[in-house]
N, C-alpha and C. Protein backbone atom coordinates (compact mmCIF):
# COMPACT_ATOMS: atom_id res chain seq x y z
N UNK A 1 160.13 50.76 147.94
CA UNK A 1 161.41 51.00 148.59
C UNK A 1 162.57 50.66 147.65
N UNK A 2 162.31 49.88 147.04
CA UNK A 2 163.71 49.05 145.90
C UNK A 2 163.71 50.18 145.13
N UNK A 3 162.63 50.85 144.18
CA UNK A 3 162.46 51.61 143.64
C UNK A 3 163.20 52.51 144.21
N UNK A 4 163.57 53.51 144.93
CA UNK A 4 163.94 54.78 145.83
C UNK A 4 165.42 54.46 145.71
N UNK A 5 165.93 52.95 146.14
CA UNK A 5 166.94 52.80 146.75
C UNK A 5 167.73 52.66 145.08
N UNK A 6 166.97 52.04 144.09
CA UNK A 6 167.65 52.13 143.05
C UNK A 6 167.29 53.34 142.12
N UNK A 7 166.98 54.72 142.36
CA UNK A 7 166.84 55.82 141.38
C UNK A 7 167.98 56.68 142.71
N UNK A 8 168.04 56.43 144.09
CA UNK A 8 169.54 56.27 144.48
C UNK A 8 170.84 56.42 144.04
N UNK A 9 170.83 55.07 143.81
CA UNK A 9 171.95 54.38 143.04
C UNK A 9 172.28 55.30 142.33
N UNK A 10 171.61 55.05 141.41
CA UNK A 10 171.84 55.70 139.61
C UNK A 10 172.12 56.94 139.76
N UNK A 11 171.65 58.02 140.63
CA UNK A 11 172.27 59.13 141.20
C UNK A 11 173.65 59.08 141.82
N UNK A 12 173.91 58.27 142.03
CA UNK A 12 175.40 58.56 142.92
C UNK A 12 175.86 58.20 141.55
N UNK A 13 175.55 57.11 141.32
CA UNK A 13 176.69 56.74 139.95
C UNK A 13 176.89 58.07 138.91
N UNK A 14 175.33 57.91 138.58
CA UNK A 14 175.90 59.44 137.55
C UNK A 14 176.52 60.71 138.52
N UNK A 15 176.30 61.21 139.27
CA UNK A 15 177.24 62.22 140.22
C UNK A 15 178.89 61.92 140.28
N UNK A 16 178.62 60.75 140.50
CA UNK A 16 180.35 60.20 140.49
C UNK A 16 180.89 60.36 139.13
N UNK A 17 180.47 60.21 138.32
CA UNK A 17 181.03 59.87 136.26
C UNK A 17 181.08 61.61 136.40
N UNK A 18 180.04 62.44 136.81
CA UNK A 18 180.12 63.91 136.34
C UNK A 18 181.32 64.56 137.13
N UNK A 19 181.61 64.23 138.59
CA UNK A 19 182.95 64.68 139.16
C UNK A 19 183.97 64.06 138.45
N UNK A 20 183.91 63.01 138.37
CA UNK A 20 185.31 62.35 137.45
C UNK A 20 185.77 63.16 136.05
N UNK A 21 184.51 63.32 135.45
CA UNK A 21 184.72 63.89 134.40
C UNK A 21 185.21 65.17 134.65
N UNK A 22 184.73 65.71 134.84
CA UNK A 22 185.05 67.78 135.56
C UNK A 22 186.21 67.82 136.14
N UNK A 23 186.73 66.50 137.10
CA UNK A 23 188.41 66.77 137.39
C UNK A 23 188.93 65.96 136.21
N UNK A 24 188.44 65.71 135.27
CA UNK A 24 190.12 65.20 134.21
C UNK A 24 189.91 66.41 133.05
N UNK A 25 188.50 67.09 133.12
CA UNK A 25 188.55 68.17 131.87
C UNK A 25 188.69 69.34 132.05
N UNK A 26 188.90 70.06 133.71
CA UNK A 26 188.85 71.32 133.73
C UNK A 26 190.43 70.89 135.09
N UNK A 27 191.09 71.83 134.63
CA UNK A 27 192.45 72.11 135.35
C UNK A 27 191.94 72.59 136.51
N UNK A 28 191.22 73.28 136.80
CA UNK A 28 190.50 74.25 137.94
C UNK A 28 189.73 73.78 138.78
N UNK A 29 189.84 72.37 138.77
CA UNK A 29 188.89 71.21 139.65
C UNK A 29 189.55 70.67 139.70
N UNK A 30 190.12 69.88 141.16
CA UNK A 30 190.94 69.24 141.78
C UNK A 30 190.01 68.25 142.44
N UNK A 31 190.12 67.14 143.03
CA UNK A 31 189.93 65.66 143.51
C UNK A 31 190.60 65.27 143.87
N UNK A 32 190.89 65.05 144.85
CA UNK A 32 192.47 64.23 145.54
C UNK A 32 191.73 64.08 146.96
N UNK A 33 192.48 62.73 146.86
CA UNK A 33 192.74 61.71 146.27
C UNK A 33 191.60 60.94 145.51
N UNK A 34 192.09 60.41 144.90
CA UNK A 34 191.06 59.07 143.77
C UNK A 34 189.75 58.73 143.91
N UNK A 35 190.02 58.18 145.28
CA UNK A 35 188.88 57.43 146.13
C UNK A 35 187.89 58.18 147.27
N UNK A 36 188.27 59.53 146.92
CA UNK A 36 187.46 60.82 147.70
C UNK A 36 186.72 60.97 146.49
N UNK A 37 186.03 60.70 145.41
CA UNK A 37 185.60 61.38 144.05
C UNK A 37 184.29 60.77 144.28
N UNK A 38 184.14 59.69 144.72
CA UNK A 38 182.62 58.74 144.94
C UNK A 38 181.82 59.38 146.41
N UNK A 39 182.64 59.47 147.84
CA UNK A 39 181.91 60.37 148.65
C UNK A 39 182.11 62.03 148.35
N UNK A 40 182.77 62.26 147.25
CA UNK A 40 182.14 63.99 147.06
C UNK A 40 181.04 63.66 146.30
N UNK A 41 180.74 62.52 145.77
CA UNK A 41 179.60 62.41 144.45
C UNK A 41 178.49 62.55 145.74
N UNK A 42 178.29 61.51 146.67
CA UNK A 42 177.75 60.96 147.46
C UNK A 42 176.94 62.17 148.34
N UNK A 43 177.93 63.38 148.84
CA UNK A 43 177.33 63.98 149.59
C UNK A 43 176.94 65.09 148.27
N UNK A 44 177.15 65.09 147.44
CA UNK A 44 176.17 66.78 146.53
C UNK A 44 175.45 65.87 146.21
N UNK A 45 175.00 64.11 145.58
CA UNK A 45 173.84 63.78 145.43
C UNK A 45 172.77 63.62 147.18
N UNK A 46 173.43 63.55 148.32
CA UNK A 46 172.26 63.94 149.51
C UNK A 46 171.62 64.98 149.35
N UNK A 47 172.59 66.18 149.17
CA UNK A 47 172.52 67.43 149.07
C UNK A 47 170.81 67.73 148.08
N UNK A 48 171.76 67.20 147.00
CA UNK A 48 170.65 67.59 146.03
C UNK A 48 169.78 66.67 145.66
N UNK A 49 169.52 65.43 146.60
CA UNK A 49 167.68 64.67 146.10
C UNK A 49 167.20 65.39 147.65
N UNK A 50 168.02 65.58 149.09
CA UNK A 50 167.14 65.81 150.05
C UNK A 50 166.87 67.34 149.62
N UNK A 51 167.52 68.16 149.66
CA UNK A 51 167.21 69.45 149.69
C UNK A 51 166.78 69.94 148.50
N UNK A 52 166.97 69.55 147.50
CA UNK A 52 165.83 69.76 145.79
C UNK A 52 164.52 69.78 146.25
N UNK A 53 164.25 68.67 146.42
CA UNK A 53 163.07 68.26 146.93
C UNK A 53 162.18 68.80 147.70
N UNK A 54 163.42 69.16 148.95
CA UNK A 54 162.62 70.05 150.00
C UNK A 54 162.03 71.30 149.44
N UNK A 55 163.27 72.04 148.56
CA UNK A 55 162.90 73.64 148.36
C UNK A 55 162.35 73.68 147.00
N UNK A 56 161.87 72.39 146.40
CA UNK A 56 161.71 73.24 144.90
C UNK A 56 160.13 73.46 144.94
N UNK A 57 159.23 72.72 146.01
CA UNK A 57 157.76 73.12 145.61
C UNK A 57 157.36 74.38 146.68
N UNK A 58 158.37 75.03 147.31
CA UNK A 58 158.18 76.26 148.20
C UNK A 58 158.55 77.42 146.86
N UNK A 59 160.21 77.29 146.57
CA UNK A 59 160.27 78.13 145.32
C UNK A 59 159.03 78.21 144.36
N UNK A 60 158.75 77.01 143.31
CA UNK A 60 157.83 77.49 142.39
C UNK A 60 156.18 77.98 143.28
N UNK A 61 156.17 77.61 143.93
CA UNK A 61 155.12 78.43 144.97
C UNK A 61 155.05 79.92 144.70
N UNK A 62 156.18 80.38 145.47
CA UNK A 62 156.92 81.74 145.59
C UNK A 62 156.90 82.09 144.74
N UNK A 63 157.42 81.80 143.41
CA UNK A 63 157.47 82.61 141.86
C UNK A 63 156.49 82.02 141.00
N UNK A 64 155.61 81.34 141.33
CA UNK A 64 154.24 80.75 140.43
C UNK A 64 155.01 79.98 139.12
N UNK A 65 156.26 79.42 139.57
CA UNK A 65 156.77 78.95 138.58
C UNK A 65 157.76 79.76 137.26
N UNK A 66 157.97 80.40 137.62
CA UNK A 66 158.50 81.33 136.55
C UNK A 66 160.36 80.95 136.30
N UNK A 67 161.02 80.56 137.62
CA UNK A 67 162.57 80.35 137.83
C UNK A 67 162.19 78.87 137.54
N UNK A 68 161.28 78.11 136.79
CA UNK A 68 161.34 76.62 136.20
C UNK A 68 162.98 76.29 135.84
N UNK A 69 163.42 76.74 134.91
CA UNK A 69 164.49 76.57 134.54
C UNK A 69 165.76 77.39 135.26
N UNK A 70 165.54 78.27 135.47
CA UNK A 70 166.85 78.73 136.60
C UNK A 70 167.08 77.73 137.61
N UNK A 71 166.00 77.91 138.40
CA UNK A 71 166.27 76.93 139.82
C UNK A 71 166.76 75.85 140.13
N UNK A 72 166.96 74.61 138.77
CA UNK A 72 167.85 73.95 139.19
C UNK A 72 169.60 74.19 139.18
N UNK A 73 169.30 75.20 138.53
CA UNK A 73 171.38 75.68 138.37
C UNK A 73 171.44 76.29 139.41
N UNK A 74 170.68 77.33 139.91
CA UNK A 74 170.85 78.19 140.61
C UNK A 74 171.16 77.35 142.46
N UNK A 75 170.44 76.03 142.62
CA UNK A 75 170.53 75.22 143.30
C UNK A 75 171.23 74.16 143.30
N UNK A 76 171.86 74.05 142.18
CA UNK A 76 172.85 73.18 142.20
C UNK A 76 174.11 73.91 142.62
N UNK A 77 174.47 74.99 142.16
CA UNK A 77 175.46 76.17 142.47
C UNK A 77 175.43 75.87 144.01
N UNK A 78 174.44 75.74 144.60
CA UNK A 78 174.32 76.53 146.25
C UNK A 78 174.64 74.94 146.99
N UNK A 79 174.22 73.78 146.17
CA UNK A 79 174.49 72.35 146.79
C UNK A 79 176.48 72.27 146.90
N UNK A 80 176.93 72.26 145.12
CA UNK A 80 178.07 72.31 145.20
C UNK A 80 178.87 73.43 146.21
N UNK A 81 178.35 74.40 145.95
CA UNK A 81 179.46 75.64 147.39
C UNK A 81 179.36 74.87 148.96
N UNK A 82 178.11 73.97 149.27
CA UNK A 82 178.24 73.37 150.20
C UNK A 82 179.09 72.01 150.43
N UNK A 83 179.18 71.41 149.54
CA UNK A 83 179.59 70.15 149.50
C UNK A 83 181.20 70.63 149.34
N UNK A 84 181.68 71.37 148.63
CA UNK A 84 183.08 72.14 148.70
C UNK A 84 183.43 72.98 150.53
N UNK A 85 182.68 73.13 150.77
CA UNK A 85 182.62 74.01 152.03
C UNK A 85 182.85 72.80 153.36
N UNK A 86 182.22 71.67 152.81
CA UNK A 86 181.76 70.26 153.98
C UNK A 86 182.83 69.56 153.84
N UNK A 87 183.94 69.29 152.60
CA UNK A 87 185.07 68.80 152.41
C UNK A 87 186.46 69.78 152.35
N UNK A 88 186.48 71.04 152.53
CA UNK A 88 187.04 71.87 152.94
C UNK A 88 188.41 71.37 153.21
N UNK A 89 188.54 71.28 154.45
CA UNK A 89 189.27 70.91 155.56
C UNK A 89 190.17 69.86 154.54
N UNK A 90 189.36 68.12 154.84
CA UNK A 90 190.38 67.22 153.49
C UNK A 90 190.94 67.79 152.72
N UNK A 91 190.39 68.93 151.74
CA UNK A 91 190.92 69.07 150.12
C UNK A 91 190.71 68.16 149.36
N UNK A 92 189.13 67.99 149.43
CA UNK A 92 188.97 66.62 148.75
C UNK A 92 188.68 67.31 147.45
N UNK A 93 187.90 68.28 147.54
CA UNK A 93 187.23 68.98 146.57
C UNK A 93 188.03 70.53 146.38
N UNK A 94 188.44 71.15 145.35
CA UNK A 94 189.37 72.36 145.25
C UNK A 94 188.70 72.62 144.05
N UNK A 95 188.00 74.10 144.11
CA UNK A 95 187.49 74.80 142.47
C UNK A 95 188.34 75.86 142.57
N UNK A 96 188.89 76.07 141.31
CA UNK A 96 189.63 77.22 141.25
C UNK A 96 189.09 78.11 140.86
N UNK A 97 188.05 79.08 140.98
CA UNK A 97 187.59 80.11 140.54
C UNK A 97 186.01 79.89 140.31
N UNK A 98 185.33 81.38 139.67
CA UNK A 98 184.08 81.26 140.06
C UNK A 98 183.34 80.73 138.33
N UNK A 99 184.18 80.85 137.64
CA UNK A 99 184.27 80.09 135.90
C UNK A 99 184.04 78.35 135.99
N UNK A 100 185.07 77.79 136.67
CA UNK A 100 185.42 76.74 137.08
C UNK A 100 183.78 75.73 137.76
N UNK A 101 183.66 76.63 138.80
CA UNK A 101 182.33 76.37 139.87
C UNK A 101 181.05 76.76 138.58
N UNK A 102 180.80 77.70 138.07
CA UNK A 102 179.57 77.79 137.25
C UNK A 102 179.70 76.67 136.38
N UNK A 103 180.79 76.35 135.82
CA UNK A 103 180.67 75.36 134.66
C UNK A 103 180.50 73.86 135.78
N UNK A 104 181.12 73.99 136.23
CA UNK A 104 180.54 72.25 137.09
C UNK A 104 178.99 72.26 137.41
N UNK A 105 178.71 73.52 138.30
CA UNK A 105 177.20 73.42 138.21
C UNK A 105 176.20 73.14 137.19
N UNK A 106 177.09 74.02 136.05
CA UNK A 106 176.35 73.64 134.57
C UNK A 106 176.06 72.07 134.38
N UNK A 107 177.39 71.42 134.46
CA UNK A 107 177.57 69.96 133.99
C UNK A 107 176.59 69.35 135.19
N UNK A 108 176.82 69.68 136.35
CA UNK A 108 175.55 68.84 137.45
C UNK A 108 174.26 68.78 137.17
N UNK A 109 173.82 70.14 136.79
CA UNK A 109 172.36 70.53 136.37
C UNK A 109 172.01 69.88 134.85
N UNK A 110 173.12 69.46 133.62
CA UNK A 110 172.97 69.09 132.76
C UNK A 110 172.44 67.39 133.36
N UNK A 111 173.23 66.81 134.33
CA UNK A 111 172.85 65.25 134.93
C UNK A 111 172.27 65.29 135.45
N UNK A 112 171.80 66.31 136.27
CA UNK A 112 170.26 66.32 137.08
C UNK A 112 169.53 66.26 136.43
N UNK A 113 169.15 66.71 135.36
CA UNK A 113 168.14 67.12 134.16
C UNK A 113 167.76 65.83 133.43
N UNK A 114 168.87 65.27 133.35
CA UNK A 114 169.03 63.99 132.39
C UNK A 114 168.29 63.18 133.44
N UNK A 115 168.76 62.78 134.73
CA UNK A 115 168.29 61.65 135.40
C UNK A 115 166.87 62.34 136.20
N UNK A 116 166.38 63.06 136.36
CA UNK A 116 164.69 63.37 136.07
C UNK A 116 163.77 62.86 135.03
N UNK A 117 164.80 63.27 134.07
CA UNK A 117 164.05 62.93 132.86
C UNK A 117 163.35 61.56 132.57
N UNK A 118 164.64 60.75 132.95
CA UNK A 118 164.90 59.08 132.38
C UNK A 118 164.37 58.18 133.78
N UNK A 119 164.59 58.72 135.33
CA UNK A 119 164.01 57.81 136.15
C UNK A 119 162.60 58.67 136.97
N UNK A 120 162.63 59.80 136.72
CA UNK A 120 160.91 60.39 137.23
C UNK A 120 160.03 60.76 136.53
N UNK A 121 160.30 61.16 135.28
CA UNK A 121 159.08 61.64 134.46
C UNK A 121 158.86 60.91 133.61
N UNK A 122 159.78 60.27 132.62
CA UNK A 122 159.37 59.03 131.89
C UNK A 122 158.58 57.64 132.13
N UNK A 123 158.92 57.34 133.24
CA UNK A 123 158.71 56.23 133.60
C UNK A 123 157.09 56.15 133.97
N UNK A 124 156.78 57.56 134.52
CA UNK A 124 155.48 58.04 134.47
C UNK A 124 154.40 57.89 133.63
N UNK A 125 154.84 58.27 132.49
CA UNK A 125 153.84 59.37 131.41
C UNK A 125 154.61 57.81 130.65
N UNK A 126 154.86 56.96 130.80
CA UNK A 126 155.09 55.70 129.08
C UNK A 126 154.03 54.73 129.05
């Protein structure tokens, strides 16, 4: 359980550093206010350990594995349009365009990638 609750953690944290970062480097990503930047982290990391999880061993099922590498962008894309869609209303979250949204997904899927790497598969196979 400690285990879970701290590969958790380390997910929100890195989710939070990757929104922070994406609203001070891209004009076209908005965050407002300050202290909305940790629950937008909060709900695309629910998003994406519950529902990754759920859909990724139905997908590679479905394609015998072949969208290996698509599927996490392609699902991170579909987490963020939700988590933008779920904060709506606030304006917690504002992408300006569909350039803007691919490249954040990029940068999410680049920290998803990273924290697989370093707290599920390594820790495994050392």
């Amino acid at each position: 359980m400690t285990t879970i609750l701290l590969k958790l953690g380390a997910r929100l944290i890195a989710f939070t550093l990757v929104f922070w970062f994406a609203a001070r480097k891209n004009p076209k990503i908005k965050i407002e206010p300050r202290w909305s930047i940790p629950l937008v982290a909060g709900l695309f990391g629910l998003l994406n350990i519950g529902l990754y999880w759920l859909c990724k061993p139905i997908i590679n099922i479905a394609t015998f594995g072949s969208l290996a590498f698509i599927l996490p962008f392609a699902l991170n894309g579909i987490f963020l349009f939700l988590t933008a869609r779920a904060v709506e209303k606030k304006k917690w979250l504002q992408i300006d365009g569909i350039v803007a949204t691919l490249w954040l997904a990029l940068v999410l899927t680049a920290a998803h990638g990273v924290l697989w790497l370093t707290l599920d598969y390594l820790p495994g196979h050392l």
